[in-house]
Protein backbone atom coordinates (compact mmCIF):
# COMPACT_ATOMS: atom_id res chain seq x y z
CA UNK A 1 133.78 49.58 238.82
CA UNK A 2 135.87 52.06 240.54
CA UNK A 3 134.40 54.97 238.28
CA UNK A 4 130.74 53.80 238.63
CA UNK A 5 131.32 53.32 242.79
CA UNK A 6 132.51 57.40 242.34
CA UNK A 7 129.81 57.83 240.07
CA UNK A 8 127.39 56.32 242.73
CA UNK A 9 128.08 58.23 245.82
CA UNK A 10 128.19 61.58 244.23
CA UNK A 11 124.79 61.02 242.97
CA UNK A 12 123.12 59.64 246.08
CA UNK A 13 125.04 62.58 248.24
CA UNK A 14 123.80 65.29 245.52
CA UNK A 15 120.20 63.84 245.92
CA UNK A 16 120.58 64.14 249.73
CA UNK A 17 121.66 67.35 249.65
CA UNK A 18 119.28 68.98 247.16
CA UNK A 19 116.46 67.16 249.04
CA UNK A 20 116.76 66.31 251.91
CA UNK A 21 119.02 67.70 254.77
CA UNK A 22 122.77 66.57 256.02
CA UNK A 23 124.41 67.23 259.49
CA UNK A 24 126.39 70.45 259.02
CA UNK A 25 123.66 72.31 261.95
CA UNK A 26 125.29 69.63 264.13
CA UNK A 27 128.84 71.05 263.61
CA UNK A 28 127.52 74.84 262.79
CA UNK A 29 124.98 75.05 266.31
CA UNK A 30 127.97 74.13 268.42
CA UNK A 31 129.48 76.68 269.63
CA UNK A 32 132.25 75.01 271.02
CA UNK A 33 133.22 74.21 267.06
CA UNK A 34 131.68 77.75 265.66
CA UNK A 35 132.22 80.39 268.17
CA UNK A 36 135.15 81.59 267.18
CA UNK A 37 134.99 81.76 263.38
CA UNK A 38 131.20 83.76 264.13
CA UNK A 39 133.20 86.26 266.29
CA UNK A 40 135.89 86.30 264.32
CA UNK A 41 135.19 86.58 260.73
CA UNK A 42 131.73 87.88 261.02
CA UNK A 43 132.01 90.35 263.79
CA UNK A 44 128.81 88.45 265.67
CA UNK A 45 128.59 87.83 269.42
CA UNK A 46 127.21 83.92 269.51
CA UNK A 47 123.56 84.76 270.65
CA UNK A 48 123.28 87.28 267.62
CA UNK A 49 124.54 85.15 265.86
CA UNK A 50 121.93 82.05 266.99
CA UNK A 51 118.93 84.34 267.06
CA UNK A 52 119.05 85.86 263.37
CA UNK A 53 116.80 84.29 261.27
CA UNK A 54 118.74 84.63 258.36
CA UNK A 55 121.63 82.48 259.55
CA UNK A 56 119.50 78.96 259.35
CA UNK A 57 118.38 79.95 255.82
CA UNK A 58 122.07 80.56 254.62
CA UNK A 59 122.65 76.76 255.69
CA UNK A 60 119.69 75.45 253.60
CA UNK A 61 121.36 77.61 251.13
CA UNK A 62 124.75 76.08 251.75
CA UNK A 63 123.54 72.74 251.78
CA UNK A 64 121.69 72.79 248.50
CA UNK A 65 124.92 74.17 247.39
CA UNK A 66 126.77 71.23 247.82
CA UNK A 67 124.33 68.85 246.35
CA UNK A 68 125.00 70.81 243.23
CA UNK A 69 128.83 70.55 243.43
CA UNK A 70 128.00 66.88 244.40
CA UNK A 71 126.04 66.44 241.01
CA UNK A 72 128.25 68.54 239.10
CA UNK A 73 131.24 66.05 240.88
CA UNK A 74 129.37 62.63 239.71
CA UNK A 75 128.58 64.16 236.42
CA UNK A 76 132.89 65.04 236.19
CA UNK A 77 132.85 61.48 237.35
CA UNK A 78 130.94 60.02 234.22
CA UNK A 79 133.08 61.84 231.94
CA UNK A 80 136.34 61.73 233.76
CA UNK A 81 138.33 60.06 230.60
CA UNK A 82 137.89 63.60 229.08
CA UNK A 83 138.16 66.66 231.48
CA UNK A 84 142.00 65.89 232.54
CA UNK A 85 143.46 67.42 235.36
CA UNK A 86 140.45 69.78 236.27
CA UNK A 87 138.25 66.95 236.13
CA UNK A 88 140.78 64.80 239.05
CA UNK A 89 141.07 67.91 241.15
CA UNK A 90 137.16 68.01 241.85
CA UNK A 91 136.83 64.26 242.65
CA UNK A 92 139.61 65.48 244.92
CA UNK A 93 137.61 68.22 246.23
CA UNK A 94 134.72 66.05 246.51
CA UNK A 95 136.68 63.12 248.26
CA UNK A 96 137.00 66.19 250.69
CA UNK A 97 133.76 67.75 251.02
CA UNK A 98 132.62 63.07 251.96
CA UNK A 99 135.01 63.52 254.28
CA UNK A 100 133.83 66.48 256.34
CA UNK A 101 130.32 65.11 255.61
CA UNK A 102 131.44 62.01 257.54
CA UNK A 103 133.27 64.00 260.47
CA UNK A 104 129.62 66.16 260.60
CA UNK A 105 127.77 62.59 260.94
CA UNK A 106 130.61 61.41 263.93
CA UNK A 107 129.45 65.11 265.26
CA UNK A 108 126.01 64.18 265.27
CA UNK A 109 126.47 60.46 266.35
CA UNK A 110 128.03 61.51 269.90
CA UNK A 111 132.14 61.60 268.16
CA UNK A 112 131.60 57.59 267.56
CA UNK A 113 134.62 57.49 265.22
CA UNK A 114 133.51 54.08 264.60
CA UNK A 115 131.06 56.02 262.52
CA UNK A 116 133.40 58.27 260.43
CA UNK A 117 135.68 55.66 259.27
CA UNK A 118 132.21 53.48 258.19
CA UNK A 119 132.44 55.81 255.38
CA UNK A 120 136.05 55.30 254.23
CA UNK A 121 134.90 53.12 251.09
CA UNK A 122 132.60 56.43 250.06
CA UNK A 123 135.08 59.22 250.68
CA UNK A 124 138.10 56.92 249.39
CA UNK A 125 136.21 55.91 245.72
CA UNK A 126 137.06 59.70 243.96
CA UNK A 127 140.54 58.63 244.94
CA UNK A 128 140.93 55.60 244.19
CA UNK A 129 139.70 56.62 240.57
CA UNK A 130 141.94 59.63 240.37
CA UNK A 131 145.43 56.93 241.55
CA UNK A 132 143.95 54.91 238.85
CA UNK A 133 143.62 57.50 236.31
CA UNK A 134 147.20 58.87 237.27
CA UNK A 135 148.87 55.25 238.02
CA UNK A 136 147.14 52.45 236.49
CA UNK A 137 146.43 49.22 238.23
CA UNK A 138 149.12 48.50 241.06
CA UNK A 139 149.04 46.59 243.97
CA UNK A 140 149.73 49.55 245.96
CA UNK A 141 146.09 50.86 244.97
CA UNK A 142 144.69 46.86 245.42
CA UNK A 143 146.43 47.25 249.13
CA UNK A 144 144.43 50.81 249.96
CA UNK A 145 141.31 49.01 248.89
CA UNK A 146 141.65 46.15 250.75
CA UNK A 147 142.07 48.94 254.28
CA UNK A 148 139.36 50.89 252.78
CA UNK A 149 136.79 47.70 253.21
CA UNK A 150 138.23 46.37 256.14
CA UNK A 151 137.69 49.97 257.71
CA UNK A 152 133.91 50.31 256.46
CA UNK A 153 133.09 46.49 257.74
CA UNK A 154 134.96 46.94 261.04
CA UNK A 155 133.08 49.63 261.56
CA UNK A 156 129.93 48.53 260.71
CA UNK A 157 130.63 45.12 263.14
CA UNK A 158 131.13 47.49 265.54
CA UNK A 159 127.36 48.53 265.69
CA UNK A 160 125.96 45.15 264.53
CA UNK A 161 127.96 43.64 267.56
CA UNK A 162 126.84 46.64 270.00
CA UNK A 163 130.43 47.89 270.80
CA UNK A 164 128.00 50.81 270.07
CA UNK A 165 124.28 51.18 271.16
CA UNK A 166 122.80 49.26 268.12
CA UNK A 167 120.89 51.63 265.45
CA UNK A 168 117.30 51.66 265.93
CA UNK A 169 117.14 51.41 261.65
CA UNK A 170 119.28 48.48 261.82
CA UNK A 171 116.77 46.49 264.15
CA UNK A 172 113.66 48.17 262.27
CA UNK A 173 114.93 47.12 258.46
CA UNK A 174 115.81 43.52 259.99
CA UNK A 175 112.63 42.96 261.14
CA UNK A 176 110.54 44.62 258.39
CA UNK A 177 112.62 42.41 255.78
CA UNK A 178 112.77 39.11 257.48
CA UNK A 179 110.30 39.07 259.68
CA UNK A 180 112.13 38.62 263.13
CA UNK A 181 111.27 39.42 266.47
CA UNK A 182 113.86 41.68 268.49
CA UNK A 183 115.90 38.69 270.30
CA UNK A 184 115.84 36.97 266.96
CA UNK A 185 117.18 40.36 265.02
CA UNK A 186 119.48 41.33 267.88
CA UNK A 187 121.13 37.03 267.25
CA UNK A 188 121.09 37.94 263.57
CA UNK A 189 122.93 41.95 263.51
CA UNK A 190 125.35 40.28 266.39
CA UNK A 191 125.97 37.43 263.64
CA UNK A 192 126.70 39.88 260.88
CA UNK A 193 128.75 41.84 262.56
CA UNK A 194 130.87 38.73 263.57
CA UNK A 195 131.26 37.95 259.63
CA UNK A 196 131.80 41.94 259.10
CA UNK A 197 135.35 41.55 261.22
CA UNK A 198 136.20 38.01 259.50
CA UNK A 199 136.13 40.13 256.02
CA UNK A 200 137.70 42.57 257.61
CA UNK A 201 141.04 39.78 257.84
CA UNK A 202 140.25 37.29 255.53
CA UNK A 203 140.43 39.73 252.42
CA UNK A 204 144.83 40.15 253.42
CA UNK A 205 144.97 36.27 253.28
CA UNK A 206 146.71 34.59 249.75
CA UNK A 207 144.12 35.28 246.84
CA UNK A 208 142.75 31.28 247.18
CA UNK A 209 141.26 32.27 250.05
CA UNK A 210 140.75 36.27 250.11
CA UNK A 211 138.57 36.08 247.23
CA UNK A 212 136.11 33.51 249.10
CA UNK A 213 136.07 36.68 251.91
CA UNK A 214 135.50 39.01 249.12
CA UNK A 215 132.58 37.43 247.48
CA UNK A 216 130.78 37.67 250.96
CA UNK A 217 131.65 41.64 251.20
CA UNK A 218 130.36 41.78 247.66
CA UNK A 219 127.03 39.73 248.83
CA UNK A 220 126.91 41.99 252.26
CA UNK A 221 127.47 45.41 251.01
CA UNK A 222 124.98 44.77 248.12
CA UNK A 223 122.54 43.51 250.91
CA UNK A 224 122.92 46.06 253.36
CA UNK A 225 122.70 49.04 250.57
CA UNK A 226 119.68 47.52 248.99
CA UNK A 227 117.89 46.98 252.27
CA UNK A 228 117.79 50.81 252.40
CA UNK A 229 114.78 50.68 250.31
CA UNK A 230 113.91 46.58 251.29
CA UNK A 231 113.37 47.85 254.85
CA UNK A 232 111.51 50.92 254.38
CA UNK A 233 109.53 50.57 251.38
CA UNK A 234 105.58 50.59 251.79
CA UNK A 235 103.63 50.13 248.45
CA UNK A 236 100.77 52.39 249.85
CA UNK A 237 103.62 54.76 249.17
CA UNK A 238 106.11 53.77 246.15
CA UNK A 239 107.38 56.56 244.90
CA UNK A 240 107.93 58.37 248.59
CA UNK A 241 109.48 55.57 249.86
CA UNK A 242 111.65 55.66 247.12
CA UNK A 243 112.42 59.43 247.04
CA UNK A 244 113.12 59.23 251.08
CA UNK A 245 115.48 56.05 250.75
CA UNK A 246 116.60 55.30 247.38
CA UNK A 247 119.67 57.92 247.80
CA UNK A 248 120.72 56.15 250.72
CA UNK A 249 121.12 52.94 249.02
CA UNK A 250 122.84 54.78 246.26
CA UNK A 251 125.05 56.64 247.92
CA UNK A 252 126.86 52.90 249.46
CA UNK A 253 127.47 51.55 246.09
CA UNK A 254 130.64 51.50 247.10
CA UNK A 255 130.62 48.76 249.68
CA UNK A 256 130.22 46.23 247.07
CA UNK A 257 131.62 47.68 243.91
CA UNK A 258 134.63 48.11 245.45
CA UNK A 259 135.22 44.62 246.62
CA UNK A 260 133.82 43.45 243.52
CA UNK A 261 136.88 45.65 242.09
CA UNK A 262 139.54 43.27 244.73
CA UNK A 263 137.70 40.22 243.59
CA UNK A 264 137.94 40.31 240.25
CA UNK A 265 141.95 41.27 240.52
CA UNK A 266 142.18 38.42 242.98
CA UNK A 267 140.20 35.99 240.60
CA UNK A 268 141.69 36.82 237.46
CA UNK A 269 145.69 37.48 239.26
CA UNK A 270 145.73 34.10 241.41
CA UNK A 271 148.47 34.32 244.29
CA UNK A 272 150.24 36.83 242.10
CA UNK A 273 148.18 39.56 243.37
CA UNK A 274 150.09 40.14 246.12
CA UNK A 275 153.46 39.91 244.73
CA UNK A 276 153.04 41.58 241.29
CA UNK A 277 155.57 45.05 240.33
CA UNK A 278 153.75 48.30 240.45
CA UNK A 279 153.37 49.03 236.71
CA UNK A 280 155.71 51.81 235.19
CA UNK A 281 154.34 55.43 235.20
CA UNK A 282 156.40 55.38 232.22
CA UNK A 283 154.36 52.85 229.71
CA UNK A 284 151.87 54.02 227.56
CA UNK A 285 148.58 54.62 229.12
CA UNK A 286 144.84 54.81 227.37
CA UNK A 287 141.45 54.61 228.51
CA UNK A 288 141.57 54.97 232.33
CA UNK A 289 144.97 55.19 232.21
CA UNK A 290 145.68 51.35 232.90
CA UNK A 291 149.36 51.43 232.55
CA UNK A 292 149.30 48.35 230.15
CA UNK A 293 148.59 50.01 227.04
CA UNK A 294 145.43 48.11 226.38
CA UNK A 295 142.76 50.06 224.89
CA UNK A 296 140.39 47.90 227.43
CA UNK A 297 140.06 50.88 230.45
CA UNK A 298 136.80 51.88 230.46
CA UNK A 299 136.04 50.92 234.18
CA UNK A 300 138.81 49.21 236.42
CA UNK A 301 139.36 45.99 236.18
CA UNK A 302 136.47 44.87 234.13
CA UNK A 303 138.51 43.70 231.14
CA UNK A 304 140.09 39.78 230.72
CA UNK A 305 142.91 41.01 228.60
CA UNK A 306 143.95 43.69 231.01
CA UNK A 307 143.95 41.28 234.06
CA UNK A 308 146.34 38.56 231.94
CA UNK A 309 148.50 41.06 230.65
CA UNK A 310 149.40 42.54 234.81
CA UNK A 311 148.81 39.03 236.69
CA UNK A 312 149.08 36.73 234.11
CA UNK A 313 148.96 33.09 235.83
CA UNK A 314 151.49 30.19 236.60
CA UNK A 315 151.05 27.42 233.64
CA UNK A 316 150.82 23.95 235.56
């Protein structure tokens, strides 16, 4: 699950890139962010630098750039069993290159940091999969999950509830889907978001209960990544409704495979979960690297005989 999550939002952020557009302008346009480096390293006073034509078509250029590395990344990602340590040092790079994506969208959404750590389940996935590669299953990695969702739904409560101004897409999809009017919509996001911060604790509870908590992340970020297309699909126009939105629901695989990850540790583990030893770096690994031995690694905790053998449960 991990690897397909990484798989995931490589691909939708290589389909944005090649495209579409991303937010860099926002971070590049500012001269409060830019200045320097333009009169630095290129030699440029700021306005020559803003009036040459050349400069805004060296950004299209950089930007379809990325969405290369970004396919070449989930591609890596797909194969990862077999290209070793090159093949963990670009989902490294690539965890890097979400993450400056992300600070160029809290740019562009007026430094709502709210907004960059929404993304923490995208930019996190590469890692996770390279710890698991490197480590095997461990409740250490289980723990950084568990922050890694309650970050992304925190965040997102935060704009259902209207801590920040509520997104206009958020009201638009709601009422395109279910057929709301704006009072009703604004009762439902404000209801979501409440549910967003009980996830956002419930999932640290004992397993009994955190897995009830993670079921409803699973439902929720499966919801809110299909309703990408749901919410903005037209069937005058199928195919450019899917081009324009289909990435986008792509792209936040990750806010349900990941918690479908937790769940299935937490349904298979029981109450050990929490209290299980990190695995040795010493046993013998295969597959993902699932320090276990079991030949059963071919995506994280998808296998019934891996899950006994780490959290095997209390005979009543």
């Amino acid at each position: 699950m991990v690897q397909l999550a990484t798989v995931a939002v490589f691909a939708g952020r290589a389909y944005q890139h090649l495209f579409w557009d991303a937010p860099y302008r926002e971070v590049i346009w500012d001269p409060y962010w830019s200045a320097w480096i333009v009169e630095s390293v290129f030699g440029l006073s700021w306005d020559e630098f803003a009036r040459n034509p050349a400069v805004d078509a060296g950004i299209r250029s950089v930007i379809f750039g990325l969405g290369v590395f970004y396919l070449l990344c989930a591609l890596t990602a797909v194969f990862v069993k077999k290209t070793g340590r090159r093949g963990r040092g670009l989902m490294i790079a690539g965890s890097a290159a979400l993450v400056l994506l992300a600070v160029a969208y809290t740019k562009a959404r007026f430094y709502h940091f709210g907004q960059f750590f929404e993304y923490t389940l995208q930019f996190s996935s590469p890692l996770f999969l390279v710890y698991l590669l490197g480590n095997g299953l461990t409740r250490r990695l289980i723990l950084s999950m568990k922050i890694a969702i309650a970050l992304t739904f925190t965040c997102h409560g935060l704009y259902a509830l209207g801590y920040y101004p509520v997104p206009g897409l958020f009201m638009s999809m709601t009422i395109h889907i279910l057929g709301t009017d704006a009072s009703q919509t604004l009762f439902f996001l404000k209801t979501a978001g409440i549910l967003d911060f009980l996830v956002a604790i419930g999932i640290f509870l004992p397993a009994k209960f955190s897995r009830w908590f993670l079921l409803y992340a699973i439902f929720w970020g499966g919801a809110t990544a299909l309703a990408r297309i749901l919410g903005n699909f037209y069937w005058q126009f199928p195919l450019d409704s899917l081009h324009q939105w289909a990435y986008e629901a792509v792209y936040r695989f990750p806010h349900f495979l990941i918690p479908a990850a937790v769940w299935l540790v937490a349904h298979k583990g029981g109450p050990k979960i929490l209290s299980a030893p990190i695995p040795s770096r010493s046993r013998k690994r295969s597959g993902f690297g699932i320090g276990t031995g079991s030949a059963s690694g071919d995506s994280i905790l998808n296998s019934r005989v891996h899950c006994k053998k780490l959290y095997p449960r209390r005979k009543m």
